[in-house]
PDB file of N, CA and C in Angstrom:
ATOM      1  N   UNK A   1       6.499  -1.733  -9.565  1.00  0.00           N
ATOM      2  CA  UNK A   1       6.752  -1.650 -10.988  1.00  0.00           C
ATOM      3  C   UNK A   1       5.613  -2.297 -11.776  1.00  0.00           C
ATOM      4  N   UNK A   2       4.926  -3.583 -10.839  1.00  0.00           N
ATOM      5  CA  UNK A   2       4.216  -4.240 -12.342  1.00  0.00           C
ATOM      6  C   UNK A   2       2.616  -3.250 -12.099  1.00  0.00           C
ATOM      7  N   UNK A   3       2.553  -2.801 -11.038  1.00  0.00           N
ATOM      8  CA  UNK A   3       1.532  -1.991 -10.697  1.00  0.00           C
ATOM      9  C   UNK A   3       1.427  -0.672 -11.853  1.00  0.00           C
ATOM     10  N   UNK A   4       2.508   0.299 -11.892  1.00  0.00           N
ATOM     11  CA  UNK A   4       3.211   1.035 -12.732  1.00  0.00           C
ATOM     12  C   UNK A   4       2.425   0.634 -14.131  1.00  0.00           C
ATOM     13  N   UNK A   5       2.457  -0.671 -14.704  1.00  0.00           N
ATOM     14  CA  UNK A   5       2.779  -1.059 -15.695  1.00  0.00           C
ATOM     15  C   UNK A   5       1.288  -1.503 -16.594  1.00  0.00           C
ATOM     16  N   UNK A   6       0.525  -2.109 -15.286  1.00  0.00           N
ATOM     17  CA  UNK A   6      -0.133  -2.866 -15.403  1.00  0.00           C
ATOM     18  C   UNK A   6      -2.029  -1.709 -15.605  1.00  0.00           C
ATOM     19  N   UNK A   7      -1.423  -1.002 -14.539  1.00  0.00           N
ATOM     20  CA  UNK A   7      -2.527   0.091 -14.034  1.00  0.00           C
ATOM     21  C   UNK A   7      -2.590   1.323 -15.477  1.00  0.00           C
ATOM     22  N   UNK A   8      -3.578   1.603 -15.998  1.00  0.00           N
ATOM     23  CA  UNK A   8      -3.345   2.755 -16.810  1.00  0.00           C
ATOM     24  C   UNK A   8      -3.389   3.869 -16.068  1.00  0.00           C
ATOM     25  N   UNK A   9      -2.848   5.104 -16.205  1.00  0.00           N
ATOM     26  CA  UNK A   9      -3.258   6.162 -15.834  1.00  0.00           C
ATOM     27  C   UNK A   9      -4.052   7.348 -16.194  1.00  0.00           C
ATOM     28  N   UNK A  10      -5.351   7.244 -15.874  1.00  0.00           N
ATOM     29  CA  UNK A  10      -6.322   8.008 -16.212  1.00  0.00           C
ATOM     30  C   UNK A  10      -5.912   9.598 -15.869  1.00  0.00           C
ATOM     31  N   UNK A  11      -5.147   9.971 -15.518  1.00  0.00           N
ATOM     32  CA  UNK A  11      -4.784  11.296 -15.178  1.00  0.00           C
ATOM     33  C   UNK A  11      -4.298  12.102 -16.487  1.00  0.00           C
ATOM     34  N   UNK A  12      -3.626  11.536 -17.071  1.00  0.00           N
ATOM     35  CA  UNK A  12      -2.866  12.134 -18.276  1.00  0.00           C
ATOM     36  C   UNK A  12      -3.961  12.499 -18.935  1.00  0.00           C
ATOM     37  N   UNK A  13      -3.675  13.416 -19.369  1.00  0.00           N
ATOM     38  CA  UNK A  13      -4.427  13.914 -20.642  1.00  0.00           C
ATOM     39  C   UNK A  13      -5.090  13.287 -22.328  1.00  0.00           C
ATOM     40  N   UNK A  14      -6.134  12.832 -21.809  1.00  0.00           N
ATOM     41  CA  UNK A  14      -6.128  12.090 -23.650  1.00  0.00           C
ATOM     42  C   UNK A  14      -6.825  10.325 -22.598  1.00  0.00           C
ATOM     43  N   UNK A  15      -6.344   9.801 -21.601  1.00  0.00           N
ATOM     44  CA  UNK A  15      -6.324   9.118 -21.349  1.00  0.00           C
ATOM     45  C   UNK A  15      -7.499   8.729 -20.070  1.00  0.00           C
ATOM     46  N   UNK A  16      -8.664   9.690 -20.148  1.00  0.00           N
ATOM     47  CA  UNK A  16      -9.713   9.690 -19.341  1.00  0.00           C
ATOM     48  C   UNK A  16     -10.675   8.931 -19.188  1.00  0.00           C
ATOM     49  N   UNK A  17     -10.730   8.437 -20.479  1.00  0.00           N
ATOM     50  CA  UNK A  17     -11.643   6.742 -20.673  1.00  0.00           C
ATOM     51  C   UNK A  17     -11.165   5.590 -19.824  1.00  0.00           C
ATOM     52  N   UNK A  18      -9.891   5.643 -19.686  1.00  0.00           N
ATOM     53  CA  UNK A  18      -9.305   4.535 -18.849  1.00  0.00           C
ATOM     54  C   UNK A  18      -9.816   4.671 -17.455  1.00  0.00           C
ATOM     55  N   UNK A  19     -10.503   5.627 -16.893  1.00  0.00           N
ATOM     56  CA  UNK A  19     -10.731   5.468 -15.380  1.00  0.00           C
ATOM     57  C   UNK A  19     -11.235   4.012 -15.001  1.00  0.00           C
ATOM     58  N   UNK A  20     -12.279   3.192 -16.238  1.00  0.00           N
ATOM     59  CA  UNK A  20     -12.948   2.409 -15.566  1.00  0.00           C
ATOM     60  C   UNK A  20     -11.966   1.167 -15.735  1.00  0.00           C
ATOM     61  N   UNK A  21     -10.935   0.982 -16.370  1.00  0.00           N
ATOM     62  CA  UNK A  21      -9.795  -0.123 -16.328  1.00  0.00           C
ATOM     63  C   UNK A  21      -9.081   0.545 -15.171  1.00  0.00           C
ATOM     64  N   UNK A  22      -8.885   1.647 -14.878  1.00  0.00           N
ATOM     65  CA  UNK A  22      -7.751   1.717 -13.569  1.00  0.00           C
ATOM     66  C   UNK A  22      -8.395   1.079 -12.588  1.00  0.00           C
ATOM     67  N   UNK A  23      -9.896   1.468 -12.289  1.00  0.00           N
ATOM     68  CA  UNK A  23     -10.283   1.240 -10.889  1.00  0.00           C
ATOM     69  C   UNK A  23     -10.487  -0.634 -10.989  1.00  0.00           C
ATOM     70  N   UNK A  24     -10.733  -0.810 -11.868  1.00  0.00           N
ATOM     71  CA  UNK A  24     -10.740  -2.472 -11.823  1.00  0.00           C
ATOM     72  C   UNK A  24      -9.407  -3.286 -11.501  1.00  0.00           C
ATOM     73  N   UNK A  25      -8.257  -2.302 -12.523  1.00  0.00           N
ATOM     74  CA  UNK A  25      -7.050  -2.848 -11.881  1.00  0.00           C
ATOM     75  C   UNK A  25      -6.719  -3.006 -10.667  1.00  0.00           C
ATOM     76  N   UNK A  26      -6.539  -1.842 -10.254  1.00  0.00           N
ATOM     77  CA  UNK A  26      -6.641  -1.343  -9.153  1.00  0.00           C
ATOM     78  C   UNK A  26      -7.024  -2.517  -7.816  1.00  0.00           C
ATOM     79  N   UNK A  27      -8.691  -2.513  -8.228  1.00  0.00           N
ATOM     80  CA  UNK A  27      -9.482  -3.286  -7.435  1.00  0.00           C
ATOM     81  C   UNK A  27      -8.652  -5.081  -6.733  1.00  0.00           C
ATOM     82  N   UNK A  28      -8.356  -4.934  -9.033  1.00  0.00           N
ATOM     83  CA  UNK A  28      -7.001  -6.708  -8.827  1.00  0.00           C
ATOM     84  C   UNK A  28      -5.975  -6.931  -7.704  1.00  0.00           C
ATOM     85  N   UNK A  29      -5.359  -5.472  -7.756  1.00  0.00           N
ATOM     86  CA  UNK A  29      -4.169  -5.490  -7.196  1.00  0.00           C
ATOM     87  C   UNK A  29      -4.217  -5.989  -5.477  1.00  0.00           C
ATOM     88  N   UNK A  30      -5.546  -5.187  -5.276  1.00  0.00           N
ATOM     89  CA  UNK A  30      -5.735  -5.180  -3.353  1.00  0.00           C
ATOM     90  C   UNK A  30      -6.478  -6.141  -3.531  1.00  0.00           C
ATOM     91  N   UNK A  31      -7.440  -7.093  -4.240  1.00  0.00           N
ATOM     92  CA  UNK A  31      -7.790  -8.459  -4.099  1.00  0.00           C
ATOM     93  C   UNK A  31      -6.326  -9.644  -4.109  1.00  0.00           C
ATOM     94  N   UNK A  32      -5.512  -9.126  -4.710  1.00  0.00           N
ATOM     95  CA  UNK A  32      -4.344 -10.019  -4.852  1.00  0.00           C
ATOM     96  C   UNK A  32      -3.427  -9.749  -3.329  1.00  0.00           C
ATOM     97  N   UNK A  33      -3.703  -8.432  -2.916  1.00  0.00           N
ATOM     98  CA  UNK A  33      -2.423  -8.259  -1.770  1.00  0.00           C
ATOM     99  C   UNK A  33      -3.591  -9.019  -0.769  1.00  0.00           C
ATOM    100  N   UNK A  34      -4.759  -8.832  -0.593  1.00  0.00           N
ATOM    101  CA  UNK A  34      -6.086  -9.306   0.055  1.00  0.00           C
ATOM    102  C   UNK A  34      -5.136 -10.917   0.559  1.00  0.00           C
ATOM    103  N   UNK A  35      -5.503 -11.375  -0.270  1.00  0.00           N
ATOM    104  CA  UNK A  35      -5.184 -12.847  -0.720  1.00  0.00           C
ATOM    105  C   UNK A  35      -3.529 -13.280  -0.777  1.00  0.00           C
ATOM    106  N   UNK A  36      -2.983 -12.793  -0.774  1.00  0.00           N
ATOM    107  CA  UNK A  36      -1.320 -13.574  -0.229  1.00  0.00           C
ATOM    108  C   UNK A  36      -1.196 -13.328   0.988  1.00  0.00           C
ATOM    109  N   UNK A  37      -2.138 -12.081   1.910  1.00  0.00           N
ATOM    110  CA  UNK A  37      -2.046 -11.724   3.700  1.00  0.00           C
ATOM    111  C   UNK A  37      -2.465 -12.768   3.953  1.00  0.00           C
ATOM    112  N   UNK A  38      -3.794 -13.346   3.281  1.00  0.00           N
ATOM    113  CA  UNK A  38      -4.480 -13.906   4.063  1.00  0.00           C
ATOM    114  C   UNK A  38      -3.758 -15.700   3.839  1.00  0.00           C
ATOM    115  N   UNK A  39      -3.213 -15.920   2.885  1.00  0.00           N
ATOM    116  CA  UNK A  39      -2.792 -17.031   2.687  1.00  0.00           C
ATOM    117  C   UNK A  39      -1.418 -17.238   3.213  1.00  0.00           C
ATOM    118  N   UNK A  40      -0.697 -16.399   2.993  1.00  0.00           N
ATOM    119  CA  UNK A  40       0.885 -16.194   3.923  1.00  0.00           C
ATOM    120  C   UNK A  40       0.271 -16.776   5.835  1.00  0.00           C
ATOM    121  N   UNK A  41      -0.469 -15.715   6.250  1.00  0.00           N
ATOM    122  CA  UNK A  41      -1.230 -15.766   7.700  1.00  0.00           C
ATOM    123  C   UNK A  41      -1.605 -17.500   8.223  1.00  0.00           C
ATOM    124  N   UNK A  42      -2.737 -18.413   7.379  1.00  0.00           N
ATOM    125  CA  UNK A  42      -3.077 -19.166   7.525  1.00  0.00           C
ATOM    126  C   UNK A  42      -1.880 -20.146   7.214  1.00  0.00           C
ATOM    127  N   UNK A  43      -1.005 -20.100   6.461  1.00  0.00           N
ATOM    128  CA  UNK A  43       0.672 -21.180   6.300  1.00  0.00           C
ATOM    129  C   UNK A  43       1.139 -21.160   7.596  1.00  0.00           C
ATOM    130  N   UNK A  44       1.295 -19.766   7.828  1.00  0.00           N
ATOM    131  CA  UNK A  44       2.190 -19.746   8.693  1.00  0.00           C
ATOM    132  C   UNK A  44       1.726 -20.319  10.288  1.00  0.00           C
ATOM    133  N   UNK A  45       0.514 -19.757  10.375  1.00  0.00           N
ATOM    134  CA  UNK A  45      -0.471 -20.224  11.142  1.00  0.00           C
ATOM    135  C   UNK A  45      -0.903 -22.036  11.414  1.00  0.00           C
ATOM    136  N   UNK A  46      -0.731 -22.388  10.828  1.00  0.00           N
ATOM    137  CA  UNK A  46      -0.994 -23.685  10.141  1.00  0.00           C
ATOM    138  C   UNK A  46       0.514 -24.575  10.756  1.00  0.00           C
ATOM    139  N   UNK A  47       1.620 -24.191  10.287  1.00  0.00           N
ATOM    140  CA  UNK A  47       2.672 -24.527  10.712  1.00  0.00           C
ATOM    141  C   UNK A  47       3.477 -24.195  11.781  1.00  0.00           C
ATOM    142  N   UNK A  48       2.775 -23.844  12.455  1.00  0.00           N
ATOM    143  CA  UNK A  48       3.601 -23.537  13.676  1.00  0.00           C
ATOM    144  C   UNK A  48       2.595 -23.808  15.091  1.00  0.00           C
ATOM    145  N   UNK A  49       1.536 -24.334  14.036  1.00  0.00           N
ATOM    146  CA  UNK A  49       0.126 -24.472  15.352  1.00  0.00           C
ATOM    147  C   UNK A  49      -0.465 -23.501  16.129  1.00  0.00           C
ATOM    148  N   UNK A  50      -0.252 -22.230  15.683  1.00  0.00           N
ATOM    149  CA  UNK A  50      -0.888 -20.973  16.196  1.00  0.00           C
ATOM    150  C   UNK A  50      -2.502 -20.837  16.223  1.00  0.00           C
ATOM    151  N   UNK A  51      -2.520 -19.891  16.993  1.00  0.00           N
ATOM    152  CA  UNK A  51      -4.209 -19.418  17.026  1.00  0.00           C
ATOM    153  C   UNK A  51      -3.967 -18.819  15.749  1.00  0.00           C
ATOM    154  N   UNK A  52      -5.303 -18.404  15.131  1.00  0.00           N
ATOM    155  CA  UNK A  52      -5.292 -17.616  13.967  1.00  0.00           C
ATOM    156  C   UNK A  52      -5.198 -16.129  14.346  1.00  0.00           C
ATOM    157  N   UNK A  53      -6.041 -15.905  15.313  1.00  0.00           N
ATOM    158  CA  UNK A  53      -5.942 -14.243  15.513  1.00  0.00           C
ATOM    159  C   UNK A  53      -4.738 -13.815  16.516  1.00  0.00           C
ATOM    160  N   UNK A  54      -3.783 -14.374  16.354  1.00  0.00           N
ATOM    161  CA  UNK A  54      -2.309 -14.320  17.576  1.00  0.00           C
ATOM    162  C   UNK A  54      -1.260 -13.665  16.132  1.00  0.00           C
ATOM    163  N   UNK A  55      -1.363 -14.430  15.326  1.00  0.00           N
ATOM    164  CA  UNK A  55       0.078 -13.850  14.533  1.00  0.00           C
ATOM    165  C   UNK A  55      -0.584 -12.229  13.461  1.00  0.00           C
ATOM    166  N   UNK A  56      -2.022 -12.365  13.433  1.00  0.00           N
ATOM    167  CA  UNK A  56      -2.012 -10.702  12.611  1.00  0.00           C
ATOM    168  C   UNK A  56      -1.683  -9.418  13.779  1.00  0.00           C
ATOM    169  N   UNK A  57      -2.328 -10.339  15.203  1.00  0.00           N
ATOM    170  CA  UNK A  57      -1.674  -8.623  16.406  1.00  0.00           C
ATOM    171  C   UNK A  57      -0.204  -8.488  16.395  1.00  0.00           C
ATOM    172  N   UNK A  58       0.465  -9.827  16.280  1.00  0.00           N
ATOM    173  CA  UNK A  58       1.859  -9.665  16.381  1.00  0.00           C
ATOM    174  C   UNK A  58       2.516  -8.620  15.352  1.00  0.00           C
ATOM    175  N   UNK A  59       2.615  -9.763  13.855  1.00  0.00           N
ATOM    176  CA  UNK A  59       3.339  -9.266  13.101  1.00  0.00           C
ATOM    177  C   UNK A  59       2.411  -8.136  11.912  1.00  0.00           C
ATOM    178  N   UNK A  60       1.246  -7.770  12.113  1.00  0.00           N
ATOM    179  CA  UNK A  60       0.934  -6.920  11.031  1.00  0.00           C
ATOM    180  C   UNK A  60       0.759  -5.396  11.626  1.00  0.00           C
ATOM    181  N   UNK A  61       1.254  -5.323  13.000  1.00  0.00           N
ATOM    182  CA  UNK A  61       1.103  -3.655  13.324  1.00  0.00           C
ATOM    183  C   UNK A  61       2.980  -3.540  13.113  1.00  0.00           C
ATOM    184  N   UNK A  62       3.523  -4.057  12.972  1.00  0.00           N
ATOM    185  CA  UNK A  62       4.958  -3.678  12.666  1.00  0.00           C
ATOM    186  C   UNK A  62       5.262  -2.907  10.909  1.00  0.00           C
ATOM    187  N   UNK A  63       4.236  -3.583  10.288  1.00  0.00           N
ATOM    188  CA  UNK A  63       4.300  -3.378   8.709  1.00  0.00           C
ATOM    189  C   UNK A  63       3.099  -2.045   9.093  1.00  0.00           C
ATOM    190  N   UNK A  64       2.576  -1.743   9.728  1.00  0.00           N
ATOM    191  CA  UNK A  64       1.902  -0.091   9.798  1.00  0.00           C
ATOM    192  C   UNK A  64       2.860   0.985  10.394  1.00  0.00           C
ATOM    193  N   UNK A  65       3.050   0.447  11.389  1.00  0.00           N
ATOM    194  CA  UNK A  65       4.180   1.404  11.864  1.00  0.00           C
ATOM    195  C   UNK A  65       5.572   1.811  10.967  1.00  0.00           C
ATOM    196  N   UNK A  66       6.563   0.831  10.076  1.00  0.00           N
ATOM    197  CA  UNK A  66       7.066   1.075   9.097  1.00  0.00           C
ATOM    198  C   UNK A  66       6.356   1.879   7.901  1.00  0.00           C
ATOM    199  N   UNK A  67       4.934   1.792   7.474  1.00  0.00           N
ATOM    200  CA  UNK A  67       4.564   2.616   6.745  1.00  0.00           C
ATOM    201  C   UNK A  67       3.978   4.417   7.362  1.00  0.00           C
ATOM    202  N   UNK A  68       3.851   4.636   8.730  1.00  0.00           N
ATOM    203  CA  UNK A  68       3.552   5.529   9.191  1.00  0.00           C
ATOM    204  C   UNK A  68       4.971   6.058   8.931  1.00  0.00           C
ATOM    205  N   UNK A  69       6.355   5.749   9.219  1.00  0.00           N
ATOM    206  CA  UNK A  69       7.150   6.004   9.767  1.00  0.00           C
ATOM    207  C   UNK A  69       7.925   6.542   8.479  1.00  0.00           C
ATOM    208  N   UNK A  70       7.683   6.054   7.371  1.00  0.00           N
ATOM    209  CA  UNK A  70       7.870   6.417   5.819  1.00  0.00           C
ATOM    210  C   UNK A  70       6.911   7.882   5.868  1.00  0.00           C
ATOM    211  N   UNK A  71       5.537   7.896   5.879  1.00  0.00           N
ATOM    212  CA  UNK A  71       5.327   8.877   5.538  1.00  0.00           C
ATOM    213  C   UNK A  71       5.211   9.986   6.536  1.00  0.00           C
ATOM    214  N   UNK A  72       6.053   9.964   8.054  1.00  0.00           N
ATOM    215  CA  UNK A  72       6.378  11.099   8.808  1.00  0.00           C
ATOM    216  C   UNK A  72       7.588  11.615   8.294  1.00  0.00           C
ATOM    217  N   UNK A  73       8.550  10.530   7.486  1.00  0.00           N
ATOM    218  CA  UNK A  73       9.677  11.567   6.822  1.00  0.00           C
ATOM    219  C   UNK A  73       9.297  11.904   5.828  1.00  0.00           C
ATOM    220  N   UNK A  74       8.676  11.630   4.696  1.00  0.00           N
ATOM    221  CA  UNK A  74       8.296  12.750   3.915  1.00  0.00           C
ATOM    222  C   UNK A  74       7.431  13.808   4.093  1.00  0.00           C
ATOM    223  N   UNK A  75       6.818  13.537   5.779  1.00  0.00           N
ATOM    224  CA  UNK A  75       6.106  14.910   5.745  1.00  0.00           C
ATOM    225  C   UNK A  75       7.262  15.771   6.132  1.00  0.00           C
ATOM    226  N   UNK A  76       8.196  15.473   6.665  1.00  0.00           N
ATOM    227  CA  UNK A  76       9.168  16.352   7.096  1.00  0.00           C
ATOM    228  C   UNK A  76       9.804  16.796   6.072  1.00  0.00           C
ATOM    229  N   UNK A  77      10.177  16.359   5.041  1.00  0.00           N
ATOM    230  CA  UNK A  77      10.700  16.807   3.396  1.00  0.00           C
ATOM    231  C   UNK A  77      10.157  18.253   3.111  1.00  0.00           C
ATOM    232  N   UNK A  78       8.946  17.499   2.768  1.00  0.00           N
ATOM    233  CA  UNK A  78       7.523  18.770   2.700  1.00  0.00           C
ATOM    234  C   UNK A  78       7.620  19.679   3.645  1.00  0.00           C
ATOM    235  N   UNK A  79       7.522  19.528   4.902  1.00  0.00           N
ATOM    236  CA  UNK A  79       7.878  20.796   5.446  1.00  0.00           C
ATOM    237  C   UNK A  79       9.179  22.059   5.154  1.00  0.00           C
ATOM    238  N   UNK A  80      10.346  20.789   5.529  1.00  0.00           N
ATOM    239  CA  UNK A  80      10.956  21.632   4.843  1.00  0.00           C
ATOM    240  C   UNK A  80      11.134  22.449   3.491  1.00  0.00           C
ATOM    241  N   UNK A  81      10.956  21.795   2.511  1.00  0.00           N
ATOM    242  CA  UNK A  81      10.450  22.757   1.161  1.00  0.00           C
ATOM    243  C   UNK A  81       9.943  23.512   1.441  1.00  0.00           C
ATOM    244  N   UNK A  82       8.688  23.336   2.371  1.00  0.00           N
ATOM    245  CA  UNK A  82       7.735  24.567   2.157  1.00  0.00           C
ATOM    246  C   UNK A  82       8.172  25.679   2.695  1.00  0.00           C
ATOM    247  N   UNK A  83       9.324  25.445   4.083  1.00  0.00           N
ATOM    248  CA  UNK A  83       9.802  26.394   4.722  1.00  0.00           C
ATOM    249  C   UNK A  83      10.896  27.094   4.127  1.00  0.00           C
ATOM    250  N   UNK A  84      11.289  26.742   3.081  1.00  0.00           N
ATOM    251  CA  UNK A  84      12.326  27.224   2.049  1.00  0.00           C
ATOM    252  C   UNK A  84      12.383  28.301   1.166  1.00  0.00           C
ATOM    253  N   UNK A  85      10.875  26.971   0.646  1.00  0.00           N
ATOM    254  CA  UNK A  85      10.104  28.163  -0.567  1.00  0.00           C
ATOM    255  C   UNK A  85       9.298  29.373  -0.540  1.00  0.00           C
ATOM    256  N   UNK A  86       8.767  28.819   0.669  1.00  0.00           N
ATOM    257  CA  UNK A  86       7.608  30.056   1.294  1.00  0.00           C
ATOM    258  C   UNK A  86       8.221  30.621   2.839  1.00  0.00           C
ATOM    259  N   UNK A  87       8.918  31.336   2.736  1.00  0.00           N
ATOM    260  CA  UNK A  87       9.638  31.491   4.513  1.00  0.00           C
ATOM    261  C   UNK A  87       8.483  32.590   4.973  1.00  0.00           C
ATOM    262  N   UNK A  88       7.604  33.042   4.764  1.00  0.00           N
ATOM    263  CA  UNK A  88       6.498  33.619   5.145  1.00  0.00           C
ATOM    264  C   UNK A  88       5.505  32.797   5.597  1.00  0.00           C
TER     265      UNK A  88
END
């Protein structure tokens, strides 16, 4: 939502000047997600006395696989539509 909010959208019509505020936003947003991985990682890391490179193999291929796994069902959505709309 604050992404939504925060980001202009240069797509709309009228609103094409904004490309160079989206991509900066933009840029904010993945410097900010950048920076709570990496600071969440080193807490946690930190407190529990871990190696550093032990808890991103663990716990950050679980958060890819949940996002692969999101967009194999909407490819399946899409398929189906398409097989609906277009049965040719």
């Amino acid at each position: 939502m604050l992404q939504h909010v925060s980001i202009p959208n240069s797509m709309i019509p009228g609103n094409e000047q904004f490309y160079p505020i989206s991509l900066l936003m933009g840029l904010l947003w993945i410097w900010g997600y950048c920076f709570c991985i990496v600071w969440w990682t080193y807490t946690v890391s930190i407190a529990y006395n871990l190696n550093f490179s032990i808890l991103p193999m663990i716990i950050y291929p679980f958060g890819i696989v949940l996002r692969d796994i999101k967009k194999l069902d909407d490819m399946r959505v899409v398929l189906k539509v398409f097989k609906e709309k277009c049965s040719d």
